[in-house]
N, C-alpha and C. Protein backbone atom coordinates (compact mmCIF):
# COMPACT_ATOMS: atom_id res chain seq x y z
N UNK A 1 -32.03 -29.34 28.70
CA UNK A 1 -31.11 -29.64 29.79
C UNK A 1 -30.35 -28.35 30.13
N UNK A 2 -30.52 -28.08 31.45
CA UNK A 2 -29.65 -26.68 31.80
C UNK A 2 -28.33 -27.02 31.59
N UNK A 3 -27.26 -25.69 31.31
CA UNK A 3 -26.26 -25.91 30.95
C UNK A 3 -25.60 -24.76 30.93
N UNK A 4 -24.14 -24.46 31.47
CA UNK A 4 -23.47 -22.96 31.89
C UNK A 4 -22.36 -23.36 30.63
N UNK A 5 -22.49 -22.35 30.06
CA UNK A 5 -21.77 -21.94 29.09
C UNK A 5 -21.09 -20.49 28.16
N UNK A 6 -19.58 -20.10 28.22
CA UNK A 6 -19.16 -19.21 27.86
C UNK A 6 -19.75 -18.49 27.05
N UNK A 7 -19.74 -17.21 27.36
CA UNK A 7 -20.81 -16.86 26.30
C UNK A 7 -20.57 -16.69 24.55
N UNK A 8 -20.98 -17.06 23.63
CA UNK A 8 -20.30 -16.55 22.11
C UNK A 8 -20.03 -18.05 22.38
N UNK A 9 -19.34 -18.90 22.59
CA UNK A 9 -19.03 -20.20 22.52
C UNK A 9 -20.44 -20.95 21.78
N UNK A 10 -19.82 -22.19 21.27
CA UNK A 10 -20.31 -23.05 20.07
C UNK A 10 -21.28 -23.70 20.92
N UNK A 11 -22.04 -24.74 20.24
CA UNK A 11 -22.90 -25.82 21.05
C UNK A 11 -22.28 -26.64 21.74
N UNK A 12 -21.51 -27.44 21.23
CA UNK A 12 -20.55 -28.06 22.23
C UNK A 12 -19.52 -28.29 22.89
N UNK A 13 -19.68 -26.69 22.97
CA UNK A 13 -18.44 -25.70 24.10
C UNK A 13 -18.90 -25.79 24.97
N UNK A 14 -19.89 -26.29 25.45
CA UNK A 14 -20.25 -25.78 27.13
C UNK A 14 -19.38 -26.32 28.46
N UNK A 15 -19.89 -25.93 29.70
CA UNK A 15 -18.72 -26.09 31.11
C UNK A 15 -18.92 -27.27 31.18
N UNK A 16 -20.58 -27.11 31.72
CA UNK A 16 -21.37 -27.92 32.03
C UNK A 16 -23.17 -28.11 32.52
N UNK A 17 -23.42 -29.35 32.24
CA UNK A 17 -25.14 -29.58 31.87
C UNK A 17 -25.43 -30.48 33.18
N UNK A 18 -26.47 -30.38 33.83
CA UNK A 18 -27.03 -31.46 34.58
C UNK A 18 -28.37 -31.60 33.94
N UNK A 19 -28.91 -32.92 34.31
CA UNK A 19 -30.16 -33.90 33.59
C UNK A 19 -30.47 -34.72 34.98
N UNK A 20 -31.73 -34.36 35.49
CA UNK A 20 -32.26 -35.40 36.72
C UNK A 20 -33.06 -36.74 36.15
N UNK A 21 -33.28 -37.36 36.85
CA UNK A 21 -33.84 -38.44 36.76
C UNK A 21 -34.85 -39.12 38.03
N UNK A 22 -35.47 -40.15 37.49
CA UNK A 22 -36.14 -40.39 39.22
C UNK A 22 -35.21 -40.70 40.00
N UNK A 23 -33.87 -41.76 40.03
CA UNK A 23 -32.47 -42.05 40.72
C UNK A 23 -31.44 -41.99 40.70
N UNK A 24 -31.28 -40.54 39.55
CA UNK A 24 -30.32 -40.47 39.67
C UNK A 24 -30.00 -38.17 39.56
N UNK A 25 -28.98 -37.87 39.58
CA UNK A 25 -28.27 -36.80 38.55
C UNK A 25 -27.46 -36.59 37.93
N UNK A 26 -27.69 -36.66 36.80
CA UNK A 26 -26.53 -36.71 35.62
C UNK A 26 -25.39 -35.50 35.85
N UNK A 27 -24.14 -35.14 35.37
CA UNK A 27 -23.34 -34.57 35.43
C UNK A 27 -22.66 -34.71 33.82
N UNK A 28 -22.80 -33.62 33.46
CA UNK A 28 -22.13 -33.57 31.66
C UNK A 28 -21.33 -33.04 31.70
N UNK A 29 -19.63 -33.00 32.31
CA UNK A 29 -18.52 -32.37 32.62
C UNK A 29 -18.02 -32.46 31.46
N UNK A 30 -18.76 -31.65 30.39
CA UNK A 30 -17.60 -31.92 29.14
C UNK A 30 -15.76 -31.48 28.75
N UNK A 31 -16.05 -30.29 30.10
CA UNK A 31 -14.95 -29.59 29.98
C UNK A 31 -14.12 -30.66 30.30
N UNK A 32 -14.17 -31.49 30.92
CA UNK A 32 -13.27 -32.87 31.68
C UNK A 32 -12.62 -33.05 30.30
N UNK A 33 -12.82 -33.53 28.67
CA UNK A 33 -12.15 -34.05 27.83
C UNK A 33 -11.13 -33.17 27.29
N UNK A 34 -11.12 -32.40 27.43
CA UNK A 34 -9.57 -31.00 27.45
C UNK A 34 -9.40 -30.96 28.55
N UNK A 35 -9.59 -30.70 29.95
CA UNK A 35 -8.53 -30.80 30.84
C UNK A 35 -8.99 -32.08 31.72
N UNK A 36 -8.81 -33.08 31.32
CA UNK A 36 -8.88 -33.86 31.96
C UNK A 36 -8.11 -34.24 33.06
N UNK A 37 -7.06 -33.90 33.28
CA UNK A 37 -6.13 -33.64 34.71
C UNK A 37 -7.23 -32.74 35.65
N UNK A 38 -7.53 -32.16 35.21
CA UNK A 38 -8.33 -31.78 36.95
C UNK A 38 -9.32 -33.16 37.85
N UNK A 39 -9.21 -34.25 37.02
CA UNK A 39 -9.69 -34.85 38.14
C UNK A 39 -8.53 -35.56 38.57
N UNK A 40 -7.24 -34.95 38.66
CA UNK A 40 -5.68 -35.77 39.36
C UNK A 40 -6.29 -35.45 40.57
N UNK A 41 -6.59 -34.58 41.28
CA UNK A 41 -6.94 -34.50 43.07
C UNK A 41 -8.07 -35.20 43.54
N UNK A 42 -9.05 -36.02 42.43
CA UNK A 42 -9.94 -36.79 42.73
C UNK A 42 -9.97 -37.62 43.61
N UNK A 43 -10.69 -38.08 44.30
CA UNK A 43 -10.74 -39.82 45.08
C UNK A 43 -11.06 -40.60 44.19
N UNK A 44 -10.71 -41.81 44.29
CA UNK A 44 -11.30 -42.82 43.84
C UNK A 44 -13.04 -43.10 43.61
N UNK A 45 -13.39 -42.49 45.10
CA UNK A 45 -14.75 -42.70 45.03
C UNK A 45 -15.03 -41.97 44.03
N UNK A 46 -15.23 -40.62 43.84
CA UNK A 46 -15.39 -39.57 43.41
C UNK A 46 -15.27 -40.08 41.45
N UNK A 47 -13.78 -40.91 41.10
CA UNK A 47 -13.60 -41.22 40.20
C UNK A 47 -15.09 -42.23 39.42
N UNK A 48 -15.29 -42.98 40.28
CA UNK A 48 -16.14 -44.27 40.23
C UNK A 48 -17.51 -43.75 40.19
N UNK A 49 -17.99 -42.55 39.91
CA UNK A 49 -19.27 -41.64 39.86
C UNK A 49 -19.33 -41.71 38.13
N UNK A 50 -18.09 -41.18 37.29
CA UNK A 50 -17.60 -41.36 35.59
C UNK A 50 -18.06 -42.34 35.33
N UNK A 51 -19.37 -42.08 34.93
CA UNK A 51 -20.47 -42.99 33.99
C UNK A 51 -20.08 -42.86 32.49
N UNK A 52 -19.44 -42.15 32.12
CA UNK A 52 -19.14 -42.38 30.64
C UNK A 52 -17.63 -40.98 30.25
N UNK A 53 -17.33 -40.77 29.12
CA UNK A 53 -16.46 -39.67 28.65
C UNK A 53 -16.80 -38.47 29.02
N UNK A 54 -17.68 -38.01 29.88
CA UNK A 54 -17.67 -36.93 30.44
C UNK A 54 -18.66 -36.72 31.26
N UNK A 55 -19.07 -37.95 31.38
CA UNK A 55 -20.58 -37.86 32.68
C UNK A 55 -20.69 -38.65 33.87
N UNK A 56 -20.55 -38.23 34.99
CA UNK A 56 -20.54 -38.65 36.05
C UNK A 56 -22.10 -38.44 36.87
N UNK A 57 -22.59 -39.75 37.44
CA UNK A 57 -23.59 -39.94 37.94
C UNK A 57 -23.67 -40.04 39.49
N UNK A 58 -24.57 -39.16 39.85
CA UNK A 58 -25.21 -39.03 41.30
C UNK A 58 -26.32 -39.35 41.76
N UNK A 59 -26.71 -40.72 41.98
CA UNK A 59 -27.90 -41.36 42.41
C UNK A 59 -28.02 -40.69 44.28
N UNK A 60 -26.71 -40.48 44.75
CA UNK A 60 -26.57 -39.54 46.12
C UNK A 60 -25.43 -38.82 46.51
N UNK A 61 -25.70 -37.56 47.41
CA UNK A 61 -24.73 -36.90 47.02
C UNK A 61 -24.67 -36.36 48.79
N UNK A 62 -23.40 -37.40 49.61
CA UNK A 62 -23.30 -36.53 51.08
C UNK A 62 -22.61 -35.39 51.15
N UNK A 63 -22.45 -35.02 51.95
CA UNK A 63 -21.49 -33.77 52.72
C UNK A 63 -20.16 -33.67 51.96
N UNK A 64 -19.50 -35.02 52.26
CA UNK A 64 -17.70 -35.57 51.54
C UNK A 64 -17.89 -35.23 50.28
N UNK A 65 -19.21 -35.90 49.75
CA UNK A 65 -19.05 -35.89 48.32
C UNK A 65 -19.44 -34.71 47.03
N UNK A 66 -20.05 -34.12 47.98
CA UNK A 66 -20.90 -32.82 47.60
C UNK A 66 -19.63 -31.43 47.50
N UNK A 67 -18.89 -32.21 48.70
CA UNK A 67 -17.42 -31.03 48.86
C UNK A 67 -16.29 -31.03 47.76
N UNK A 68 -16.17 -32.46 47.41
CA UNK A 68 -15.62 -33.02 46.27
C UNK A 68 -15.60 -32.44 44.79
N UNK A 69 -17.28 -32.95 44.68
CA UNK A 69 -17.32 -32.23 43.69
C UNK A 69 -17.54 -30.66 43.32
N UNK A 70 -17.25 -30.03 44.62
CA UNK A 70 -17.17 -28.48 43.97
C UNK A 70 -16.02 -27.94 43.62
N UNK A 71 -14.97 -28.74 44.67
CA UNK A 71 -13.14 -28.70 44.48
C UNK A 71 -13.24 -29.20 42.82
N UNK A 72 -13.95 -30.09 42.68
CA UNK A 72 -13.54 -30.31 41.27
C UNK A 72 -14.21 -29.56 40.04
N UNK A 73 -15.10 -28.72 40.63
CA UNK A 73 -16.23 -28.21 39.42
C UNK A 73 -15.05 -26.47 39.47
N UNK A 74 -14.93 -26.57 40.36
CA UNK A 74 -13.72 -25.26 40.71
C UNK A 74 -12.60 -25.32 40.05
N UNK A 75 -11.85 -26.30 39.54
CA UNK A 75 -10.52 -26.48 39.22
C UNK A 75 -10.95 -27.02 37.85
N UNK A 76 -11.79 -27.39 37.57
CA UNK A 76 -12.26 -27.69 35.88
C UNK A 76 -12.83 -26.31 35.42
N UNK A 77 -13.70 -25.34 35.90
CA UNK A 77 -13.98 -24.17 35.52
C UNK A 77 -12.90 -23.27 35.55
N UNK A 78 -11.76 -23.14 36.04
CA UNK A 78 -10.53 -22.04 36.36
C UNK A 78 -10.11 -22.83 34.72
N UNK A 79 -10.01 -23.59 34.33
CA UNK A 79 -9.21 -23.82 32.88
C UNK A 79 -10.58 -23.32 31.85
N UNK A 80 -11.46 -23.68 32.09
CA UNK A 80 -12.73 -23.07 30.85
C UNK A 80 -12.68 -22.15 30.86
N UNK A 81 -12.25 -21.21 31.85
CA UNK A 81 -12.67 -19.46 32.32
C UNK A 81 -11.29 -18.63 31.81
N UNK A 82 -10.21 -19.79 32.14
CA UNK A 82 -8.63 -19.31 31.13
C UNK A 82 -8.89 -19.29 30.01
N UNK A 83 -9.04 -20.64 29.25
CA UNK A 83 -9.30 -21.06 27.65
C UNK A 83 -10.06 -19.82 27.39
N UNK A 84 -11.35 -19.33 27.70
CA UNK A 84 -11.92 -18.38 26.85
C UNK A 84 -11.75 -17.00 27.13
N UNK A 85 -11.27 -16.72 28.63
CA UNK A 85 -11.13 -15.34 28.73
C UNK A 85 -9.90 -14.53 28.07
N UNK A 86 -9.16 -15.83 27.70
CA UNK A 86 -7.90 -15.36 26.86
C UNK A 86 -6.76 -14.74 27.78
């Protein structure tokens, strides 16, 4: 499973992993369980994607939602990129 991760960091340090499927795309936002406030600017919709403690699922992904989640992949990576750059 691809996966962006700090470099020197542990196995399950990473940002984040995606995993396709025939209907869906997985999202492994692990960084979400330490800063989990970055999804405070979320939508609801956006919320209701959180298939589990750190995985949010995309069976489709429009324009709104595609924008969404980069505001949020942006503001969850600015704390991973603090945490390790020191």
């Amino acid at each position: 499973m691809p996966s962006l991760r700090w470099p020197g960091s542990g196995a399950h340090d990473y940002f984040a992993a995606v995993k396709r499927s025939a209907h869906k795309v997985s999202l492994y936002a692990i960084a979400v369980d330490t800063w989990p406030d970055a999804l405070e600017d979320s939508s609801e919709a956006f919320r209701k994607r959180r298939t589990g403690k750190a995985t949010f699922s995309f069976p489709a992904l429009d324009e709104d939602m595609a924008a969404e989640l980069d505001r949020f992949l942006e503001r969850l990576y600015q704390r991973y990129r603090e945490h390790h750059a020191g």
